[in-house]
N, C-alpha and C. Protein backbone atom coordinates (compact mmCIF):
# COMPACT_ATOMS: atom_id res chain seq x y z
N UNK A 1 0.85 -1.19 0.00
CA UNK A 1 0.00 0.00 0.00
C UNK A 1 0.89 1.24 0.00
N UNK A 2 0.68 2.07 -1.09
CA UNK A 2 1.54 2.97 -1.23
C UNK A 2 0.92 4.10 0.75
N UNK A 3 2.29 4.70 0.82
CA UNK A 3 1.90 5.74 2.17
C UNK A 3 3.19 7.05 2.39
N UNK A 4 2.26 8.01 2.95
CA UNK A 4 3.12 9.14 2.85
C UNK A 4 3.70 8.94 4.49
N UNK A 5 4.96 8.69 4.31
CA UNK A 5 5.81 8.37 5.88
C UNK A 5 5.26 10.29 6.67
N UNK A 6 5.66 10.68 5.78
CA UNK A 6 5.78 12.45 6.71
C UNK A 6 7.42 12.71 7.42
N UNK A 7 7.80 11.80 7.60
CA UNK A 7 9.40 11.99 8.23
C UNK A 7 10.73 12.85 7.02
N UNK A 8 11.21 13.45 7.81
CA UNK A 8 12.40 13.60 7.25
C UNK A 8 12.99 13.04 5.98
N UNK A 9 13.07 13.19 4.99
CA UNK A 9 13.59 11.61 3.97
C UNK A 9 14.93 11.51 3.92
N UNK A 10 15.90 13.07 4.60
CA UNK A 10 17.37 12.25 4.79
C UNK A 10 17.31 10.57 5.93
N UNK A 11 16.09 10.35 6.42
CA UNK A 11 16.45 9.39 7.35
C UNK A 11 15.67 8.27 6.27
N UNK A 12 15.53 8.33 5.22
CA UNK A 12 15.22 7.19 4.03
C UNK A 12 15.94 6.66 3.60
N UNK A 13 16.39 5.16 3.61
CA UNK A 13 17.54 4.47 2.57
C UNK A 13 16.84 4.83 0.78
N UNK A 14 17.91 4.53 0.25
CA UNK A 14 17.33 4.76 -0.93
C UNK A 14 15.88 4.06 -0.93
N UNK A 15 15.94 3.26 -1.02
CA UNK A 15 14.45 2.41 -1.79
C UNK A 15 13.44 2.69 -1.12
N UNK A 16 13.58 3.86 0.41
CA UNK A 16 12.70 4.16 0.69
C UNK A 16 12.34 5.76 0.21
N UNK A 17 13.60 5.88 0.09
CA UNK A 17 13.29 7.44 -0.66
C UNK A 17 12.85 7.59 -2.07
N UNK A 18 12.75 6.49 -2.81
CA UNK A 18 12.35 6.25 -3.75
C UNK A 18 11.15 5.92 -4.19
N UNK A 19 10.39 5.03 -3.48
CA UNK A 19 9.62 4.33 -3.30
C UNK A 19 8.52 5.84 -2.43
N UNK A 20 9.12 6.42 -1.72
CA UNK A 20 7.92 7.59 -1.22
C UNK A 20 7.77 8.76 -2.11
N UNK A 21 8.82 8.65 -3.24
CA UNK A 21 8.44 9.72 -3.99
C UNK A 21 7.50 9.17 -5.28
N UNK A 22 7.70 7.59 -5.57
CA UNK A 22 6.76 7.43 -6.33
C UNK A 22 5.69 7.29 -5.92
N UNK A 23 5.12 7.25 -4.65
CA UNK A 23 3.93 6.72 -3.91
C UNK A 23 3.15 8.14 -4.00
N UNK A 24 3.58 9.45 -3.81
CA UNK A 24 3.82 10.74 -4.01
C UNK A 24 2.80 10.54 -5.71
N UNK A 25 3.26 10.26 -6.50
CA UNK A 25 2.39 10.14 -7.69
C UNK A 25 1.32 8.97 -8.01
N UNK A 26 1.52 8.58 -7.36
CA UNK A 26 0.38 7.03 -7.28
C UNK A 26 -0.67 7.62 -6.21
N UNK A 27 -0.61 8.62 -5.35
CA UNK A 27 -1.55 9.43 -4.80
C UNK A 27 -2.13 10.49 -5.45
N UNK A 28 -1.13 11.18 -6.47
CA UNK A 28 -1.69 12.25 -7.24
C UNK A 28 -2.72 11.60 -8.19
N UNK A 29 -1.99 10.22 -8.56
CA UNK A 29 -2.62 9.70 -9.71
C UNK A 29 -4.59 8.91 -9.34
N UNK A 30 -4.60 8.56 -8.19
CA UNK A 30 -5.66 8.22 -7.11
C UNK A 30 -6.57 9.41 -7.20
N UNK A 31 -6.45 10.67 -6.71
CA UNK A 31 -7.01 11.58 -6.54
C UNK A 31 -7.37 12.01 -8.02
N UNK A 32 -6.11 11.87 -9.05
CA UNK A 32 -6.60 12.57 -10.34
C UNK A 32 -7.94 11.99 -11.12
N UNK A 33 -7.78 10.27 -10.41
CA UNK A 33 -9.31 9.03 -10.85
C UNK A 33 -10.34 9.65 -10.33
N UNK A 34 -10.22 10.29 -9.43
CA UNK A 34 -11.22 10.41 -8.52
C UNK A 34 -12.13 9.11 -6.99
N UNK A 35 -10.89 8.41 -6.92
CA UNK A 35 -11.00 6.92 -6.53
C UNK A 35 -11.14 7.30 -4.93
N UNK A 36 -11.71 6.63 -4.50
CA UNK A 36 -11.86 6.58 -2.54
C UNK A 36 -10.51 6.69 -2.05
N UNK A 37 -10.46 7.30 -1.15
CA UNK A 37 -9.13 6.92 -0.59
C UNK A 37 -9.44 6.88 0.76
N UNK A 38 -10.57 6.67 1.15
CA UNK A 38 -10.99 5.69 2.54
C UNK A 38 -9.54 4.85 3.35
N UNK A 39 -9.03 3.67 2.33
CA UNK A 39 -8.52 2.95 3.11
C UNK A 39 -7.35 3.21 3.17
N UNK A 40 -6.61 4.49 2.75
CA UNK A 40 -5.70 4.90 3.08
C UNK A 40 -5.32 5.75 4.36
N UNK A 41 -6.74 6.54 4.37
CA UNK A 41 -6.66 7.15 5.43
C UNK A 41 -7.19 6.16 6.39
N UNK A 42 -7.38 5.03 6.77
CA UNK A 42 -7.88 4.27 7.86
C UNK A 42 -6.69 3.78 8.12
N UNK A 43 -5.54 3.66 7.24
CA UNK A 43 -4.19 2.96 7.44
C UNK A 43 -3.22 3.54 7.62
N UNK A 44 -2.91 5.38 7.99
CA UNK A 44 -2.68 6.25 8.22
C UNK A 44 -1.89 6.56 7.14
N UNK A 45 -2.08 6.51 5.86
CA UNK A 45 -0.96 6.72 4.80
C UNK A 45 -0.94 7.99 3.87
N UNK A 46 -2.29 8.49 4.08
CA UNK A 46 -2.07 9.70 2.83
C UNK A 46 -2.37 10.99 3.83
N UNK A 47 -2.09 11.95 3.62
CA UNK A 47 -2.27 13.65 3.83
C UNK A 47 -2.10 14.21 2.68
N UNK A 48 -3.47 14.82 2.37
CA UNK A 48 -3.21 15.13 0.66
C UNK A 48 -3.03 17.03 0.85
N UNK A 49 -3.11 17.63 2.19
CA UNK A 49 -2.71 18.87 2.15
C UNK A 49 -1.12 19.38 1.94
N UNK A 50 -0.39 17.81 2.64
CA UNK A 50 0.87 18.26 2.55
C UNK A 50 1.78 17.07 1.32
N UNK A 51 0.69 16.54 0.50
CA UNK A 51 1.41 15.99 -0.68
C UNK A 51 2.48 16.64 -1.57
N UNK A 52 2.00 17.84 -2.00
CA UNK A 52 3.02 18.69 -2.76
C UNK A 52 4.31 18.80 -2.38
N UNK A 53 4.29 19.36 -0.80
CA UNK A 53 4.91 20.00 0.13
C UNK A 53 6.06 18.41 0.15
N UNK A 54 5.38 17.42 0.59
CA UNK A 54 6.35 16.53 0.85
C UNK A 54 6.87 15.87 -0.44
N UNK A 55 6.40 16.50 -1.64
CA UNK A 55 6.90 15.49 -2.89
C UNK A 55 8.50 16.60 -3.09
N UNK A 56 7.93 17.88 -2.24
CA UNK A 56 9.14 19.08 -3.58
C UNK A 56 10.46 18.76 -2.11
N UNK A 57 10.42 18.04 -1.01
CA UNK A 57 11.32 18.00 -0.12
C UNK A 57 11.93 16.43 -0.72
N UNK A 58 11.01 15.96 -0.89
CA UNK A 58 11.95 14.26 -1.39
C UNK A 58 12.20 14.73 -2.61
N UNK A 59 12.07 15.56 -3.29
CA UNK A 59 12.57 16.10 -5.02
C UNK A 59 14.05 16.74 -3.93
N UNK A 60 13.75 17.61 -3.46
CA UNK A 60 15.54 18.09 -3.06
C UNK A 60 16.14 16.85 -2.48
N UNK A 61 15.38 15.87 -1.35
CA UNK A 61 16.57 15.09 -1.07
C UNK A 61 17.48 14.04 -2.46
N UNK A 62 16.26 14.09 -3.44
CA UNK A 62 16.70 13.26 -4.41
C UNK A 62 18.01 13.86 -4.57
N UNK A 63 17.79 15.06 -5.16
CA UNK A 63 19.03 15.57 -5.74
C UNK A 63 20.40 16.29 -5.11
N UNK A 64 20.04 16.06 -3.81
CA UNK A 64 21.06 16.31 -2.67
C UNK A 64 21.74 14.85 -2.88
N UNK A 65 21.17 13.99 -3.22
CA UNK A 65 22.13 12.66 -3.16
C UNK A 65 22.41 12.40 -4.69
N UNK A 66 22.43 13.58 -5.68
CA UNK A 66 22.58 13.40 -7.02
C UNK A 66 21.70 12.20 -7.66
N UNK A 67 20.56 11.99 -7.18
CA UNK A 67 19.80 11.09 -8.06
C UNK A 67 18.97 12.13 -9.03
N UNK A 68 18.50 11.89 -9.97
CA UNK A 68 17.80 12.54 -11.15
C UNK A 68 15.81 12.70 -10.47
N UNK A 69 15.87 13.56 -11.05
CA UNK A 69 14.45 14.22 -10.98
C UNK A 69 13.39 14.65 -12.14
N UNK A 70 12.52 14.11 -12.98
CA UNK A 70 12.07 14.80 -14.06
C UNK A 70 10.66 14.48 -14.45
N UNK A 71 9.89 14.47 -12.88
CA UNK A 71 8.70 13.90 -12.49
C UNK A 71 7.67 15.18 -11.67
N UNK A 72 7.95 16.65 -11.76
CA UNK A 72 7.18 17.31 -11.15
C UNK A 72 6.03 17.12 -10.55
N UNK A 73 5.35 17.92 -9.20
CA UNK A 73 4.00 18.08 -9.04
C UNK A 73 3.92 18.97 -8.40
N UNK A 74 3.01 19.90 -9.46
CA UNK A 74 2.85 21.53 -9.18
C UNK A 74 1.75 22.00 -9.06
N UNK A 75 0.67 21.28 -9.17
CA UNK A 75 -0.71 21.28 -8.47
C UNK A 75 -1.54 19.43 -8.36
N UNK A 76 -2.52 20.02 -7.47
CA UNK A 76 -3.28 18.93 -6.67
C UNK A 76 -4.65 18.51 -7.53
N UNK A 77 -4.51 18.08 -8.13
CA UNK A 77 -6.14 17.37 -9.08
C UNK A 77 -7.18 17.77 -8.61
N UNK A 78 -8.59 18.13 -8.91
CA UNK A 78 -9.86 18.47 -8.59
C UNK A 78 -9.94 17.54 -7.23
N UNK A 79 -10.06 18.02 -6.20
CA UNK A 79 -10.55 17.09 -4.70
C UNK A 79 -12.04 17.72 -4.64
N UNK A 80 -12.62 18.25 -5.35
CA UNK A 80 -14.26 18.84 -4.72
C UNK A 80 -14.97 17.28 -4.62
N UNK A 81 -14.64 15.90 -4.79
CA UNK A 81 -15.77 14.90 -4.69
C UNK A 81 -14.83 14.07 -3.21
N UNK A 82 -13.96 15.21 -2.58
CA UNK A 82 -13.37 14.72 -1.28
C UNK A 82 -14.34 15.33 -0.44
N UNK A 83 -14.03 14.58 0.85
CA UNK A 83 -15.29 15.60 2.60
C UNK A 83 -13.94 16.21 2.79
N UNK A 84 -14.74 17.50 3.04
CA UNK A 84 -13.19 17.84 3.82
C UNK A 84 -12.39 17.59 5.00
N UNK A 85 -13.21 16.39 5.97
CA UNK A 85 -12.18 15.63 6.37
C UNK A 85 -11.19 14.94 5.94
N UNK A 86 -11.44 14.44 4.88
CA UNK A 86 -10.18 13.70 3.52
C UNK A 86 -9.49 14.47 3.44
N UNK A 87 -9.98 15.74 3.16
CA UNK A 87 -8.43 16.87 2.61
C UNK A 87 -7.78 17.29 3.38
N UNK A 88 -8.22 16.94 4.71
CA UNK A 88 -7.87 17.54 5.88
C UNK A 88 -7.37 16.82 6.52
N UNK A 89 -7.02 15.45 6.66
CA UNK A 89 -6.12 14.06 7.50
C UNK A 89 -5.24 14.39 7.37
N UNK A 90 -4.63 14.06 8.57
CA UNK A 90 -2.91 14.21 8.99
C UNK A 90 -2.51 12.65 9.32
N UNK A 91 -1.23 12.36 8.35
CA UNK A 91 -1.05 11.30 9.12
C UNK A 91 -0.43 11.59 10.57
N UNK A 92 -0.89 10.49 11.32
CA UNK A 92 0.40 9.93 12.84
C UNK A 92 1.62 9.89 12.37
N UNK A 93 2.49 10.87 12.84
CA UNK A 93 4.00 10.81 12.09
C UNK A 93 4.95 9.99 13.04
N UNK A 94 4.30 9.64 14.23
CA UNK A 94 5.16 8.92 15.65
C UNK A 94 4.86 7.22 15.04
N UNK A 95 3.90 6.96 14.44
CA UNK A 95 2.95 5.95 14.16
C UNK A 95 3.77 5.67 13.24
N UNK A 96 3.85 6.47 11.41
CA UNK A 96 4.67 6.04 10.70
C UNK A 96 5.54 5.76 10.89
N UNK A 97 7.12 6.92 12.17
CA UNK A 97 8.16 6.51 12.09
C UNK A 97 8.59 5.31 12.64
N UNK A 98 7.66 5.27 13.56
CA UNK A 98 8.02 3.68 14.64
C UNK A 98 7.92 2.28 13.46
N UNK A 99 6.94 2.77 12.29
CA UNK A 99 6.88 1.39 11.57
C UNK A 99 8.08 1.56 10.90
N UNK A 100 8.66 2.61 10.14
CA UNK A 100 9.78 2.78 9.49
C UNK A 100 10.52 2.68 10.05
N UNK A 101 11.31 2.87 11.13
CA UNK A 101 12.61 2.55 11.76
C UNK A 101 12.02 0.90 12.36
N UNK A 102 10.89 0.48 12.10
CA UNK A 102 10.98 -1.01 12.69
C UNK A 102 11.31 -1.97 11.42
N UNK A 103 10.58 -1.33 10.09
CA UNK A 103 11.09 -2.32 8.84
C UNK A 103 12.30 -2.04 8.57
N UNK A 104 13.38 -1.27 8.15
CA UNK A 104 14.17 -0.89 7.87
C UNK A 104 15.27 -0.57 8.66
N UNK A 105 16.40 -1.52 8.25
CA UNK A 105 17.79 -1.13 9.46
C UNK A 105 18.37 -0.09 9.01
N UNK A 106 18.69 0.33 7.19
CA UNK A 106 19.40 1.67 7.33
C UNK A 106 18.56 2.76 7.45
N UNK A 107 17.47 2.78 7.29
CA UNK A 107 16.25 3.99 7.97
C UNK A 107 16.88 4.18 9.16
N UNK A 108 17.00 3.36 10.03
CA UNK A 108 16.98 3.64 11.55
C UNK A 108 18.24 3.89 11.74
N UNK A 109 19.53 3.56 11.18
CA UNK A 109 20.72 3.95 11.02
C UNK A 109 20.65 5.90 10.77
N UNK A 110 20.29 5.39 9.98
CA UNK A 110 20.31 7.67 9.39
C UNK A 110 19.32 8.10 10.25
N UNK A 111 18.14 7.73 11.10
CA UNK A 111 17.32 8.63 12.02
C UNK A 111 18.41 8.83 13.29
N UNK A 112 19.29 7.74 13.66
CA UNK A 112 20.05 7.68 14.71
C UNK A 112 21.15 8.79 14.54
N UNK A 113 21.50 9.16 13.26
CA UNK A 113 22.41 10.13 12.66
C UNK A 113 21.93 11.20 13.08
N UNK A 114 20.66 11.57 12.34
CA UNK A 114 19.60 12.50 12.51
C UNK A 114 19.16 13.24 13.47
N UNK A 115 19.58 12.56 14.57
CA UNK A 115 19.21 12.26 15.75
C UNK A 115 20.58 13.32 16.70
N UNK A 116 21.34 12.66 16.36
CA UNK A 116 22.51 12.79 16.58
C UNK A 116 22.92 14.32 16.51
N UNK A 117 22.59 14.81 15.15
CA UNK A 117 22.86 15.81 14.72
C UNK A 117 21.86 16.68 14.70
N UNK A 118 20.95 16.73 15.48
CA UNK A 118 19.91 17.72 16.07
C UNK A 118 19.11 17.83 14.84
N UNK A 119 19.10 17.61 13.85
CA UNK A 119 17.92 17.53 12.86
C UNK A 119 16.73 17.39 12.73
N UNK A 120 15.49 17.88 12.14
CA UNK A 120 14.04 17.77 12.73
C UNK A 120 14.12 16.26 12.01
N UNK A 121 12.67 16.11 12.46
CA UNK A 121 12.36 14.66 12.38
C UNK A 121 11.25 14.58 11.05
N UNK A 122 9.85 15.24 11.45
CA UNK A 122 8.70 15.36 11.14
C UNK A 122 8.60 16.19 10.07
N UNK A 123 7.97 16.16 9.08
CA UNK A 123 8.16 16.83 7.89
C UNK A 123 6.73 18.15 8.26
């Protein structure tokens, strides 16, 4: 199930920094259907207020680590057939990170960095 972590993405191994920026368009692309996204938000995975916001920060971390970028998103698809509770969900960012530093050993390696080096956490 694609999901928007909300964390930091210097504390992403690649395939997770990768993998959240395409999830990033597999949400744009959801919303652009006009498709439910009920069970995303029951599974704490999407915040579609701060989609943009978190696609143009994993676009800089991309290219802070010299990976290529040539996938923009510069506006948000028609949401008028959303409640505005939908547009309005926040994910649990304590919720996501605990699952992310629990699947992933170099995630939790670079949050420990992160950590280390007084860096915010929460996007």
């Amino acid at each position: 199930m694609a999901r928007s972590w909300m964390v930091n993405p210097k504390i992403h191994c690649v395939q997770h920094l990768m993998g959240a920026h395409a999830e990033c368009h597999i949400f744009w692309g959801i919303l652009n259907k006009k498709k439910s996204i009920k069970g995303y938000i029951n599974s704490n995975c999407i915040e579609i207020n701060s989609l943009l916001n978190y696609h143009k920060i994993l676009q800089e971390e991309m290219l802070r680590r010299n990976y290529n970028h040539n996938s923009p998103l510069d506006s948000l698809p028609d949401l008028s057939y959303l409640t505005y509770e939908e547009i309005n969900v926040t994910v649990d960012r304590q919720k996501s990170l605990d699952m992310l530093l629990e699947r992933c050993d170099k995630c939790r390696e670079n949050y420990v960095q992160l950590c280390d080096n007084n860096e915010y956490i929460f996007v």
